[in-house]
Structure formats: C-alpha cells, structure tokens
N, C-alpha and C. Protein backbone atom coordinates (compact mmCIF):
# COMPACT_ATOMS: atom_id res chain seq x y z
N UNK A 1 61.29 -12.71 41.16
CA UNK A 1 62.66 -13.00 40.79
C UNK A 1 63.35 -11.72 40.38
N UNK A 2 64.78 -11.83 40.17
CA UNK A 2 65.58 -10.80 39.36
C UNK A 2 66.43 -10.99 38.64
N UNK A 3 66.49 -10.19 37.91
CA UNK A 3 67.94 -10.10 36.74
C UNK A 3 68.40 -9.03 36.72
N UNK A 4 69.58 -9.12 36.39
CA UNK A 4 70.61 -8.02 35.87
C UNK A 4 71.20 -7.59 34.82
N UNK A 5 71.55 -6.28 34.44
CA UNK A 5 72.07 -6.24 33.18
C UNK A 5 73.89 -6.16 33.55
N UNK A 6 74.36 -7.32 32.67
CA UNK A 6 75.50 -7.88 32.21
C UNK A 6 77.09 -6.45 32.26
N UNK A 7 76.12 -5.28 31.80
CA UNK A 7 77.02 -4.26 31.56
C UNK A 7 76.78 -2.98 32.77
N UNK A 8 75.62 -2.63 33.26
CA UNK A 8 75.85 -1.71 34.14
C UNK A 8 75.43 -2.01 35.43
N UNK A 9 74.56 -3.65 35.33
CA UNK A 9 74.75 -3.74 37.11
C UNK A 9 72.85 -3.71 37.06
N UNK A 10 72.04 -2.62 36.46
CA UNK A 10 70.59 -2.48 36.41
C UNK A 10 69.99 -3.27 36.70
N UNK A 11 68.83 -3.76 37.69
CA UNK A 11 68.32 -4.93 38.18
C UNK A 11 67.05 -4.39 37.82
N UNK A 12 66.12 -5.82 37.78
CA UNK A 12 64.90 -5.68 37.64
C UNK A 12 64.30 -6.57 38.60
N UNK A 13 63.47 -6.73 39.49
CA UNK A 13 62.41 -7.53 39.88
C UNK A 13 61.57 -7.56 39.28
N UNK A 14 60.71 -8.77 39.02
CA UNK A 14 59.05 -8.68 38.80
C UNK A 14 58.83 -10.74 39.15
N UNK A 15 57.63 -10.80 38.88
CA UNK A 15 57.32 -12.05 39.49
C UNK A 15 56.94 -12.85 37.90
N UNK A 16 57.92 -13.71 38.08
CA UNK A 16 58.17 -15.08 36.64
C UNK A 16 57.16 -15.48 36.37
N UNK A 17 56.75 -14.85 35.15
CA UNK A 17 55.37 -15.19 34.31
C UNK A 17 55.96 -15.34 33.13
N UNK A 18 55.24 -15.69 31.87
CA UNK A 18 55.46 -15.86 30.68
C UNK A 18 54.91 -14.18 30.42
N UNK A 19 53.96 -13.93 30.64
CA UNK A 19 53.50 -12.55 30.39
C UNK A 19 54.31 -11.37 30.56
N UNK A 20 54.98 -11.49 31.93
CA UNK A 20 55.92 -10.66 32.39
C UNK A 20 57.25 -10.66 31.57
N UNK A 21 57.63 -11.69 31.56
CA UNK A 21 59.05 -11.93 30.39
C UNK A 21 58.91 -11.33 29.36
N UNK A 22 57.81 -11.62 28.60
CA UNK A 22 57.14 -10.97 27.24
C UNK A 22 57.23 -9.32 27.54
N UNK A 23 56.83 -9.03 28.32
CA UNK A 23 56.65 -7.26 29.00
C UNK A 23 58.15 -6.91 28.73
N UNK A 24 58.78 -7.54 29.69
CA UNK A 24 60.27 -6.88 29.78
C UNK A 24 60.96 -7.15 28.62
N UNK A 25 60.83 -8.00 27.48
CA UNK A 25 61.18 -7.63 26.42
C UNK A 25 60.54 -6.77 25.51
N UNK A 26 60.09 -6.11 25.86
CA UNK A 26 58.80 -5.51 25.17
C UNK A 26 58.75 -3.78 25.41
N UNK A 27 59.98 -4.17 27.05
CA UNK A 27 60.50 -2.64 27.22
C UNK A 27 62.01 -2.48 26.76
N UNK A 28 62.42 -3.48 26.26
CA UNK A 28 63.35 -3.44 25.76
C UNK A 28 65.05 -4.43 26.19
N UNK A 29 64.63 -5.07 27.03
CA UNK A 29 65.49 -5.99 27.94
C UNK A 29 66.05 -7.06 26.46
N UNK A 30 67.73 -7.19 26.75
CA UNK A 30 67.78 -7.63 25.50
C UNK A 30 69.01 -9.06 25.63
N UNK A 31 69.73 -9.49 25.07
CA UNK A 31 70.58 -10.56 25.31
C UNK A 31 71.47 -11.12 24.23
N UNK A 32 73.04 -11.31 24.58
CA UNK A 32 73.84 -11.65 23.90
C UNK A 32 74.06 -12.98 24.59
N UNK A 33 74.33 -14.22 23.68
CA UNK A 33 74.55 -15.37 24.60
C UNK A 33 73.82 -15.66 25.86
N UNK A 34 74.68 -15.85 26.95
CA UNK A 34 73.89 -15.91 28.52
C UNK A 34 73.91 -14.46 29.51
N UNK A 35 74.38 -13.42 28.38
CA UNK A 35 74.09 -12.34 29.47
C UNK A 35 72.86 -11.50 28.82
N UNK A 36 72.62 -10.67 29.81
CA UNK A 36 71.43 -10.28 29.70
C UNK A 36 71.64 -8.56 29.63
N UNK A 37 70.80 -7.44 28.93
CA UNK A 37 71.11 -6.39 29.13
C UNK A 37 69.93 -5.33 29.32
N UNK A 38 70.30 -4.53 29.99
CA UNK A 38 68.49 -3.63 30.26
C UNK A 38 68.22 -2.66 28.95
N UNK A 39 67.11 -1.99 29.04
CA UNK A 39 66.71 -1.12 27.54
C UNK A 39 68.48 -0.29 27.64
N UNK A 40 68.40 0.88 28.75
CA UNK A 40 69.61 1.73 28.60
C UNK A 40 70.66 1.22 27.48
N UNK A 41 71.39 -0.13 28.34
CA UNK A 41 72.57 -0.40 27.71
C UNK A 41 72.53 -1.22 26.31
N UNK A 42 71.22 -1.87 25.74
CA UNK A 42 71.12 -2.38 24.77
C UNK A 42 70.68 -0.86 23.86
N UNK A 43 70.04 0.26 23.93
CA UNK A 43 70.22 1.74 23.57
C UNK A 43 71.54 1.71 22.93
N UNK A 44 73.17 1.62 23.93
CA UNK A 44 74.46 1.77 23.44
C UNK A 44 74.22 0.97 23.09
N UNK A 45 74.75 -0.61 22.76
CA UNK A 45 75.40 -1.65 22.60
C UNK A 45 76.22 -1.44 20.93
N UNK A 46 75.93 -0.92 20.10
CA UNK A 46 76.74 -0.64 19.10
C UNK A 46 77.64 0.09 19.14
N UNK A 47 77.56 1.04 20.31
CA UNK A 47 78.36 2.13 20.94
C UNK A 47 80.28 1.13 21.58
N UNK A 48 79.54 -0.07 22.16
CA UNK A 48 80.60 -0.62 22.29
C UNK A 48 80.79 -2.16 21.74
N UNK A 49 79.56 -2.61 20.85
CA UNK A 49 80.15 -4.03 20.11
C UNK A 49 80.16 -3.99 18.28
N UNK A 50 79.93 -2.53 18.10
CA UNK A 50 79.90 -2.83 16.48
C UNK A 50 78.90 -2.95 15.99
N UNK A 51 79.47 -3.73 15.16
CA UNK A 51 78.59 -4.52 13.50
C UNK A 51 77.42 -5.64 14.83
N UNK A 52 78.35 -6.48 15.62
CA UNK A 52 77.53 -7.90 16.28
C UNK A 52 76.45 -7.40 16.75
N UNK A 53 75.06 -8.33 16.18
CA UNK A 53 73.91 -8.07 17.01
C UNK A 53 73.70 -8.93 18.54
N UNK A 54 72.87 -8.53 19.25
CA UNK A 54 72.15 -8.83 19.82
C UNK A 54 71.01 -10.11 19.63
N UNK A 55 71.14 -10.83 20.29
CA UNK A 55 70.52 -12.26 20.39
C UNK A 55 69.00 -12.26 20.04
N UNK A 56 68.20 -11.24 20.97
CA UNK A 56 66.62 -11.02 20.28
C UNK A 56 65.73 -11.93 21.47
N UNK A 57 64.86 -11.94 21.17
CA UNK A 57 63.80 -12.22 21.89
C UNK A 57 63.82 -13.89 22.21
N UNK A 58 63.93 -14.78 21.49
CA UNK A 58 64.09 -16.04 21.79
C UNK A 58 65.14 -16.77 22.79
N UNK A 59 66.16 -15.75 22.36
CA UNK A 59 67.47 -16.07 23.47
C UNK A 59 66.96 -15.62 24.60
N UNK A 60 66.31 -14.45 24.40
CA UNK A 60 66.33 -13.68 25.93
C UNK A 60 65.30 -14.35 26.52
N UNK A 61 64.43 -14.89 25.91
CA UNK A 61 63.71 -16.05 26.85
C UNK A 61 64.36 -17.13 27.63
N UNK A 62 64.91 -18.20 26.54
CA UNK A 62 65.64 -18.86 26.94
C UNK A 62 67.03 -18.42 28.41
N UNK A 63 67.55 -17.17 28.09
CA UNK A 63 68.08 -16.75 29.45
C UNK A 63 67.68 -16.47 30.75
N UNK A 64 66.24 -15.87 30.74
CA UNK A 64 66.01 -15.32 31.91
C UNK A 64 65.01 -16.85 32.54
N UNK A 65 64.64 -17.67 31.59
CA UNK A 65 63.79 -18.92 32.01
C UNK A 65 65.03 -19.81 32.87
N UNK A 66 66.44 -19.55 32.56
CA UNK A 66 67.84 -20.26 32.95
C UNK A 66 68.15 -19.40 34.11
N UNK A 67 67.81 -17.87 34.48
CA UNK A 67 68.04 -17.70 35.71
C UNK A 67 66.95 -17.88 36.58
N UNK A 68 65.48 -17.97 36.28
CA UNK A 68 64.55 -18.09 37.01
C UNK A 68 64.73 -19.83 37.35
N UNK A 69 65.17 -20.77 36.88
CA UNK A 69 65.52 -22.07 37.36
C UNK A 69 66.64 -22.58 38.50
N UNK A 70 67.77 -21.15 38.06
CA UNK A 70 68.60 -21.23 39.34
C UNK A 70 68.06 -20.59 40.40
N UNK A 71 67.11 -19.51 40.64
CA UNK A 71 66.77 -19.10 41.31
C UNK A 71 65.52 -19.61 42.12
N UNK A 72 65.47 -21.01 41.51
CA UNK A 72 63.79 -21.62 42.20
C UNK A 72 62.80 -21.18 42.07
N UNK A 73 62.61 -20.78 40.76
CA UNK A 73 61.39 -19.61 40.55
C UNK A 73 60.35 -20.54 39.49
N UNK A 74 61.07 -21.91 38.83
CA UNK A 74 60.31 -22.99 38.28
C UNK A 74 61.19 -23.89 38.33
C-alpha cells in the first residue's frame, strides 16, 4: 500500500502489517486528524502550526488502517 504526507506530497510504500505501521511510526510518520505527515514535515510542523500538537501514534494508526481499507489492503 501507500500513503502520503498531507503537506509535501512524500509517499511511502510498504506492505500493511501491524508491524510495519508500528515501524513507520517509529521513523517518525505522524498525524493531525485524517491527514497524515512524513518524519521531514512533522520535523517543521511547529514551524507552521504553533502551540497545536500533533495527533500521535493512536490516530496515526487509526488513519493509515482508514487508507489501507480504501485501498483494499483489509
């Protein structure tokens, strides 16, 4: 499957595991609401949202498990 980050476009492939999800947050893949952002731009993100955090690891599950479902990947 793939995702993208929300702000510069950065794609990732890898193949939809629970393990793998865990990995890519783990390199830093991060999430506000339903978008999603790669290490780079979650690096800035205070650069351009402030004080507001970032969603964290539970959301970002919950997101990328919501594009791997549109994508037929479970």
């Amino acid at each position: 499957m793939q995702i993208q980050c929300s702000n510069c476009g950065a794609r990732q492939c890898f193949k939809y595991s629970a393990a793998n999800v865990n990995s890519l947050i783990a390199l830093g893949w991060n999430s506000f609401g339903s978008a999603l952002y790669c290490p780079k731009c979650v690096e800035t993100w205070r650069d351009r949202n402030g004080d507001r955090e970032l969603a964290g690891r539970e959301n970002t599950i919950r997101v990328i498990d919501s594009i791997a479902e549109r994508q037929g990947v479970i």
